[in-house]
N, C-alpha and C. Protein backbone atom coordinates (compact mmCIF):
# COMPACT_ATOMS: atom_id res chain seq x y z
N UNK A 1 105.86 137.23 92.00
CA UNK A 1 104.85 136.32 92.50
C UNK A 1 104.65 135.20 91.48
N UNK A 2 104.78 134.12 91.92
CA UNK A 2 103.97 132.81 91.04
C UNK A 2 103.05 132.86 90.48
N UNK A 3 102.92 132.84 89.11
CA UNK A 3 101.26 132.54 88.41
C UNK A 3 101.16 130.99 88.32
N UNK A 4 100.04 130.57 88.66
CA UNK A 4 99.53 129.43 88.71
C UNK A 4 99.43 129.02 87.29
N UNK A 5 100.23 127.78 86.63
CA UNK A 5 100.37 126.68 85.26
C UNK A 5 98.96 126.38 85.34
N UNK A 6 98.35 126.35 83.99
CA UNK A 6 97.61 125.63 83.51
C UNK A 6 97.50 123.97 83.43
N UNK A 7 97.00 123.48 83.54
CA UNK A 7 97.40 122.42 82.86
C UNK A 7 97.28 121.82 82.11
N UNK A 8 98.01 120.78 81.09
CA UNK A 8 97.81 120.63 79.74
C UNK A 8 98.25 119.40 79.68
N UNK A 9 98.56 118.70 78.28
CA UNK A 9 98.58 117.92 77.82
C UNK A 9 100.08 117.30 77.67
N UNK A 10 100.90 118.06 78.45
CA UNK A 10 101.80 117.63 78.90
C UNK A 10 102.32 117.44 80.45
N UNK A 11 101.30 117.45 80.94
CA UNK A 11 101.62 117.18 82.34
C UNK A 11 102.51 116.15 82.53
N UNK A 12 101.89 114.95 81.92
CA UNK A 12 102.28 113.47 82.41
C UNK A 12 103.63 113.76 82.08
N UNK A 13 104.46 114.61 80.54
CA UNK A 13 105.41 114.47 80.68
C UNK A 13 106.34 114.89 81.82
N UNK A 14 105.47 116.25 82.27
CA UNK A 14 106.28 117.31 82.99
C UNK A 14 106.71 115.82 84.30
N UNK A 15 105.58 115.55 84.59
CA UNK A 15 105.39 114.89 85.94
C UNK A 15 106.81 113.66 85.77
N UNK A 16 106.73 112.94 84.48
CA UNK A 16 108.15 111.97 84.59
C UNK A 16 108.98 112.72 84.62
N UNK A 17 109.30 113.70 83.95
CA UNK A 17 110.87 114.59 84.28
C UNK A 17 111.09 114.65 85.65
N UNK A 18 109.89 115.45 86.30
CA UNK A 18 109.81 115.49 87.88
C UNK A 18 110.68 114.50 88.62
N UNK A 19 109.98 113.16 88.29
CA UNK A 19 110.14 112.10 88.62
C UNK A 19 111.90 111.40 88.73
N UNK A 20 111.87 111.86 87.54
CA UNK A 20 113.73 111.51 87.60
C UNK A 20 114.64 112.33 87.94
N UNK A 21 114.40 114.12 88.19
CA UNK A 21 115.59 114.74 88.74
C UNK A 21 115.01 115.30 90.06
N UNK A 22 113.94 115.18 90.81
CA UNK A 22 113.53 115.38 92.22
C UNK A 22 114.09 114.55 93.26
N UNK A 23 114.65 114.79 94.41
CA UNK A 23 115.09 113.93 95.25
C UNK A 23 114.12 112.95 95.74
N UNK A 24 114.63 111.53 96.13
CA UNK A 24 113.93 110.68 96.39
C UNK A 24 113.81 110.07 98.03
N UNK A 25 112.66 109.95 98.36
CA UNK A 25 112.70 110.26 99.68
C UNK A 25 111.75 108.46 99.77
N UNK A 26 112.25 107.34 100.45
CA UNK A 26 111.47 106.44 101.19
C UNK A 26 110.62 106.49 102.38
N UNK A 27 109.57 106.05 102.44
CA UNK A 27 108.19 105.80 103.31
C UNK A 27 108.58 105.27 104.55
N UNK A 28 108.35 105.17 105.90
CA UNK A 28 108.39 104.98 107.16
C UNK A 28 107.51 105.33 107.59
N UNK A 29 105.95 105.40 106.83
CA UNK A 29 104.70 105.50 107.94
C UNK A 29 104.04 104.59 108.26
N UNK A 30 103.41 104.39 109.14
CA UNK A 30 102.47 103.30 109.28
C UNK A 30 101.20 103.66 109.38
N UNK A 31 100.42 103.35 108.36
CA UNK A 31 99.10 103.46 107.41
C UNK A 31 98.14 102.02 108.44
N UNK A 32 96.43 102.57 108.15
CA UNK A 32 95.60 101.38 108.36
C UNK A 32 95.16 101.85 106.49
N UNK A 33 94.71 100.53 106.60
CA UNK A 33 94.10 100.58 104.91
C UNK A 33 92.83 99.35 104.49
N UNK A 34 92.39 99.40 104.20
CA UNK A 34 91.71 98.61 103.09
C UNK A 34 91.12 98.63 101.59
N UNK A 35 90.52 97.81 101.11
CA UNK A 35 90.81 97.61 99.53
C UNK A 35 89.10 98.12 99.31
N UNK A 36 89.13 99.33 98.47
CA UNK A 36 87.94 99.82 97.41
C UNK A 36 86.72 98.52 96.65
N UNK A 37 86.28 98.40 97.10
CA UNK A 37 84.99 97.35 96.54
C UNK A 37 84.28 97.75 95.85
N UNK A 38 83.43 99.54 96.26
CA UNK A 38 83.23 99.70 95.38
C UNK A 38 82.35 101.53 95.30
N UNK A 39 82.44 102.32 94.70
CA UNK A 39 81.48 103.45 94.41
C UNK A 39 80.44 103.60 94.70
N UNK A 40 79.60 104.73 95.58
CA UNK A 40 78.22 104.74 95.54
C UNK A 40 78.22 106.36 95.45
N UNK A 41 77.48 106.84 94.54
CA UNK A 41 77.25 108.20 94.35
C UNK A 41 75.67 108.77 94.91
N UNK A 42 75.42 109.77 95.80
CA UNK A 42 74.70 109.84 96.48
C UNK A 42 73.88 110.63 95.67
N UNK A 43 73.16 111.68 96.58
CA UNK A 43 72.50 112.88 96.90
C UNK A 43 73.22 113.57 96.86
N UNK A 44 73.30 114.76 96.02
CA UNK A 44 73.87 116.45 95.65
C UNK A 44 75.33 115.49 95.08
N UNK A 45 75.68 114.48 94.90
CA UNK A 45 76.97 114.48 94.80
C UNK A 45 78.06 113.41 95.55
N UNK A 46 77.45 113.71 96.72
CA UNK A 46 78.47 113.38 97.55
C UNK A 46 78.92 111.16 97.14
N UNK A 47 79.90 111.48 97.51
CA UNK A 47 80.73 109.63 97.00
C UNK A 47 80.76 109.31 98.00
N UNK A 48 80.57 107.65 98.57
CA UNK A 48 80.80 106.92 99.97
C UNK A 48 81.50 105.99 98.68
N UNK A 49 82.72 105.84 99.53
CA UNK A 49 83.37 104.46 99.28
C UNK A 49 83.42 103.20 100.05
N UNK A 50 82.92 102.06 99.46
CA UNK A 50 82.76 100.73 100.33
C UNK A 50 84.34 100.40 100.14
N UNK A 51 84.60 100.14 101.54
CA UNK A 51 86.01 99.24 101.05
C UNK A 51 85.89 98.18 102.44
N UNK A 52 86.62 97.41 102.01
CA UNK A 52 86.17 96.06 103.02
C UNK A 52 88.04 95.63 103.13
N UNK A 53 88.11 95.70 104.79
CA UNK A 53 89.45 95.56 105.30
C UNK A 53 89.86 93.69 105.03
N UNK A 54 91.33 93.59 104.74
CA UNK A 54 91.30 92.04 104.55
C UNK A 54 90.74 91.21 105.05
N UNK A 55 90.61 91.14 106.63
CA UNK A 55 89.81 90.29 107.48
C UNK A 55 88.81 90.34 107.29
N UNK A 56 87.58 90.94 107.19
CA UNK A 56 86.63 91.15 107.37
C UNK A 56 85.56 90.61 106.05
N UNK A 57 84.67 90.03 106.38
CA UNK A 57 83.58 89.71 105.28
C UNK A 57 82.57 91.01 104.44
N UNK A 58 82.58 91.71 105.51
CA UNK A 58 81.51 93.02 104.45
C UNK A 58 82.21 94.22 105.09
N UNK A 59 81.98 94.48 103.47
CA UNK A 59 82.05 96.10 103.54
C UNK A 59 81.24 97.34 104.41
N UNK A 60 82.22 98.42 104.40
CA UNK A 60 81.79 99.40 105.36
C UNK A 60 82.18 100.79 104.61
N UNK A 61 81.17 101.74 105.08
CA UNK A 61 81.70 103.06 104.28
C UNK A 61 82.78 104.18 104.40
N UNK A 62 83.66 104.40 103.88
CA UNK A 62 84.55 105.53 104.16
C UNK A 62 84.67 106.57 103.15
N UNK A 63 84.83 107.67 103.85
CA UNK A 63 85.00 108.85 103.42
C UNK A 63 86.45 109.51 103.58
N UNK A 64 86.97 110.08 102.41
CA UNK A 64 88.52 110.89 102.48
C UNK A 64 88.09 112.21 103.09
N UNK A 65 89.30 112.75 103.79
CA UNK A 65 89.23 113.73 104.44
C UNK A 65 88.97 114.88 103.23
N UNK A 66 89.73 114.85 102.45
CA UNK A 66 89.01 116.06 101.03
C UNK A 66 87.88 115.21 100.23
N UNK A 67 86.60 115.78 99.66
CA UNK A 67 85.86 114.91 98.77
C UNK A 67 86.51 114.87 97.58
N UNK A 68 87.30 115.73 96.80
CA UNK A 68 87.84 115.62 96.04
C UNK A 68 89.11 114.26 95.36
N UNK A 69 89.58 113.82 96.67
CA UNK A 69 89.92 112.05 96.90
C UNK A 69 89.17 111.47 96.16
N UNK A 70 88.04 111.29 96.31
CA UNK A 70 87.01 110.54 96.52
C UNK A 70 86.56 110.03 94.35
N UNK A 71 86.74 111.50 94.10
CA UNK A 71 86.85 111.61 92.82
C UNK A 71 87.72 111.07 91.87
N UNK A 72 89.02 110.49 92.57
CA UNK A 72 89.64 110.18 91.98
C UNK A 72 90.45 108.56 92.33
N UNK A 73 89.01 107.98 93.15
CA UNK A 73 89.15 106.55 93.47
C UNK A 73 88.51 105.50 92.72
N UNK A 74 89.55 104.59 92.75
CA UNK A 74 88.63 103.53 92.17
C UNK A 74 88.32 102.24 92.29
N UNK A 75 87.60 101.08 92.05
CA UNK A 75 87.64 99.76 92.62
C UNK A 75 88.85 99.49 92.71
N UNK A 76 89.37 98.61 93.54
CA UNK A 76 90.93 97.64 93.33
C UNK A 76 91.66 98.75 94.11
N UNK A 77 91.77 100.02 94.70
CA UNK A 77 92.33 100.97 95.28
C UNK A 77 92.25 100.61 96.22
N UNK A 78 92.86 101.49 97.18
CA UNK A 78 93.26 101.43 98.87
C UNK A 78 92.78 102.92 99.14
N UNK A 79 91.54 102.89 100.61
CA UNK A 79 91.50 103.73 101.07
C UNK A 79 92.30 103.29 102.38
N UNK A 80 93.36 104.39 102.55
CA UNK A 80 93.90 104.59 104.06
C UNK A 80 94.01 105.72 104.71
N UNK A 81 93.70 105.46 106.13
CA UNK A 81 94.30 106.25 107.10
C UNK A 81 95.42 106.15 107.79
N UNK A 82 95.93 107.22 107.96
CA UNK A 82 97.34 107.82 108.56
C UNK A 82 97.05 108.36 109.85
N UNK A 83 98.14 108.08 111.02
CA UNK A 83 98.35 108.02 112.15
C UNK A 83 97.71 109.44 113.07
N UNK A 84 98.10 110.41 111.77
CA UNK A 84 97.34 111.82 112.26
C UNK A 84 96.07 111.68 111.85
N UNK A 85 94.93 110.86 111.43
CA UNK A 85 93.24 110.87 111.04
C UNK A 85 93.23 111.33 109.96
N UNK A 86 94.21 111.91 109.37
CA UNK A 86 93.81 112.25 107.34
C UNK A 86 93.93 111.02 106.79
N UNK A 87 92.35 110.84 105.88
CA UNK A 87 91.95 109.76 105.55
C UNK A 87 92.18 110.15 103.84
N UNK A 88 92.58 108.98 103.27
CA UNK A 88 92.99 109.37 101.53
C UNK A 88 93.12 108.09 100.96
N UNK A 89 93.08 108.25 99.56
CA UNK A 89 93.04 106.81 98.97
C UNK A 89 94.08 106.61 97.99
N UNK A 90 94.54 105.61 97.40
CA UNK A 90 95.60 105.31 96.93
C UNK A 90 95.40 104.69 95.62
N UNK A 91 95.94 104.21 94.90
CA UNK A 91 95.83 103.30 93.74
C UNK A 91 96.25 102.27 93.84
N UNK A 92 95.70 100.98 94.10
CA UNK A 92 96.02 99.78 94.58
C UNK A 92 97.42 99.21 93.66
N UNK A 93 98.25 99.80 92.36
CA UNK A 93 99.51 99.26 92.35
C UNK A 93 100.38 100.16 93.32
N UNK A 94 100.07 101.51 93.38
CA UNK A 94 101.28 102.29 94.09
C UNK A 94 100.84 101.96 96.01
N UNK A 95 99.90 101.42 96.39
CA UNK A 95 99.53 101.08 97.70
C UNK A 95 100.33 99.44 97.99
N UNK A 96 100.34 98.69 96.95
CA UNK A 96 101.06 97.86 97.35
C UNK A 96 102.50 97.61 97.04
N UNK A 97 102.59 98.39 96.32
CA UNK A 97 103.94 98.47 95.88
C UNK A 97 104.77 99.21 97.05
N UNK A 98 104.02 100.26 97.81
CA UNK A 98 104.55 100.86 98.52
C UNK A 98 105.07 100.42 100.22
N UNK A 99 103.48 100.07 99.98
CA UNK A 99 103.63 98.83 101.64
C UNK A 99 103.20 97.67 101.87
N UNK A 100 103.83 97.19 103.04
CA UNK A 100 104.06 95.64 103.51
C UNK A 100 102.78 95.47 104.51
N UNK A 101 102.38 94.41 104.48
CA UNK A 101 101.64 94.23 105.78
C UNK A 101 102.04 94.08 106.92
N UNK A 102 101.52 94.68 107.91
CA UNK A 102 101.83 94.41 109.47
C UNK A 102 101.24 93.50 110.04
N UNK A 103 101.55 92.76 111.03
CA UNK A 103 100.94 91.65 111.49
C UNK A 103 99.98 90.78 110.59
N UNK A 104 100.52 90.30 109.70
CA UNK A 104 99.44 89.47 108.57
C UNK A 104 99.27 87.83 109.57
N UNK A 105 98.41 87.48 109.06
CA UNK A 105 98.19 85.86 109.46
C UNK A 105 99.65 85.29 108.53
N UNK A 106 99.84 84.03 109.76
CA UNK A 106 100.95 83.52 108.64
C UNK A 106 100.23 82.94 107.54
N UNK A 107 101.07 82.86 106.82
CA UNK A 107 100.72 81.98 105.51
C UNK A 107 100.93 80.80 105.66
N UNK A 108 100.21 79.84 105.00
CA UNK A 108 100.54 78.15 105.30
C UNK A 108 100.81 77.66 103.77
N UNK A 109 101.99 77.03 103.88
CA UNK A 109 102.72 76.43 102.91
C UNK A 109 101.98 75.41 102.53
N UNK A 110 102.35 75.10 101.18
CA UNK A 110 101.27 73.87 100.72
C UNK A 110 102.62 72.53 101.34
N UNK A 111 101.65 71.77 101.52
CA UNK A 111 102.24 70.74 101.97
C UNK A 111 102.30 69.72 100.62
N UNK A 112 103.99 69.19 101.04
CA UNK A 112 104.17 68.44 99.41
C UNK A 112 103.49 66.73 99.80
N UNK A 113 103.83 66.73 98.39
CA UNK A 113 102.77 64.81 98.02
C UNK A 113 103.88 64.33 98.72
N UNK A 114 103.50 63.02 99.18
CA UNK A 114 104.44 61.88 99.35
C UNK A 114 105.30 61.30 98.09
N UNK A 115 106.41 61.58 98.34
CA UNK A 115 107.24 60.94 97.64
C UNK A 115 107.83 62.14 96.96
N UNK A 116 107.66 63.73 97.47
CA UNK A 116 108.30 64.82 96.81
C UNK A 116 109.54 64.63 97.28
């Protein structure tokens, strides 16, 4: 039977080894998301995260499907949901690093001076 590792002060290393001889598998989900604004710590505990979707002017509250998420979010992060309703949050470099936007507004090019 497995005994459950402690964990220690070498995790982070364990975790890069991981990292370089584990097979590597690319993303094909399609996520809703928006960006962490900001922490509010309640009553007994409990965390609401404001995160405010790109479009939108104000923030609104979300909750991860484990509270334990929740613990380990932070401003500048991505809370998203996934297609099956498990709601979880991300770290806004590995959230954008990971995905593209869908249907974004186009972008508008700056228009050059006369005489560019």
């Amino acid at each position: 039977m497995l005994q459950p590792l402690a964990q220690s002060d070498d995790a982070d290393a364990l975790g890069q080894a991981q990292l370089a001889l584990w097979p590597k598998y690319e993303s094909h989900k399609i996520v809703a998301a928006a960006v962490i604004v900001g922490i509010v710590r309640g009553a007994g505990g409990r965390i609401t995260l404001m995160v405010k979707p790109e479009d939108e002017t104000l923030p609104e509250p979300f909750w991860p499907s484990e509270a334990a998420m929740a613990e380990r979010a932070e401003v500048g992060g991505y809370a998203v949901i996934y297609e099956d309703g498990f709601r979880s949050v991300s770290p806004g470099p590995a959230f954008t690093n990971g995905y593209t936007r869908m249907n974004a507004p186009p972008r508008k090019l700056p228009t050059p001076a006369v005489g560019d």
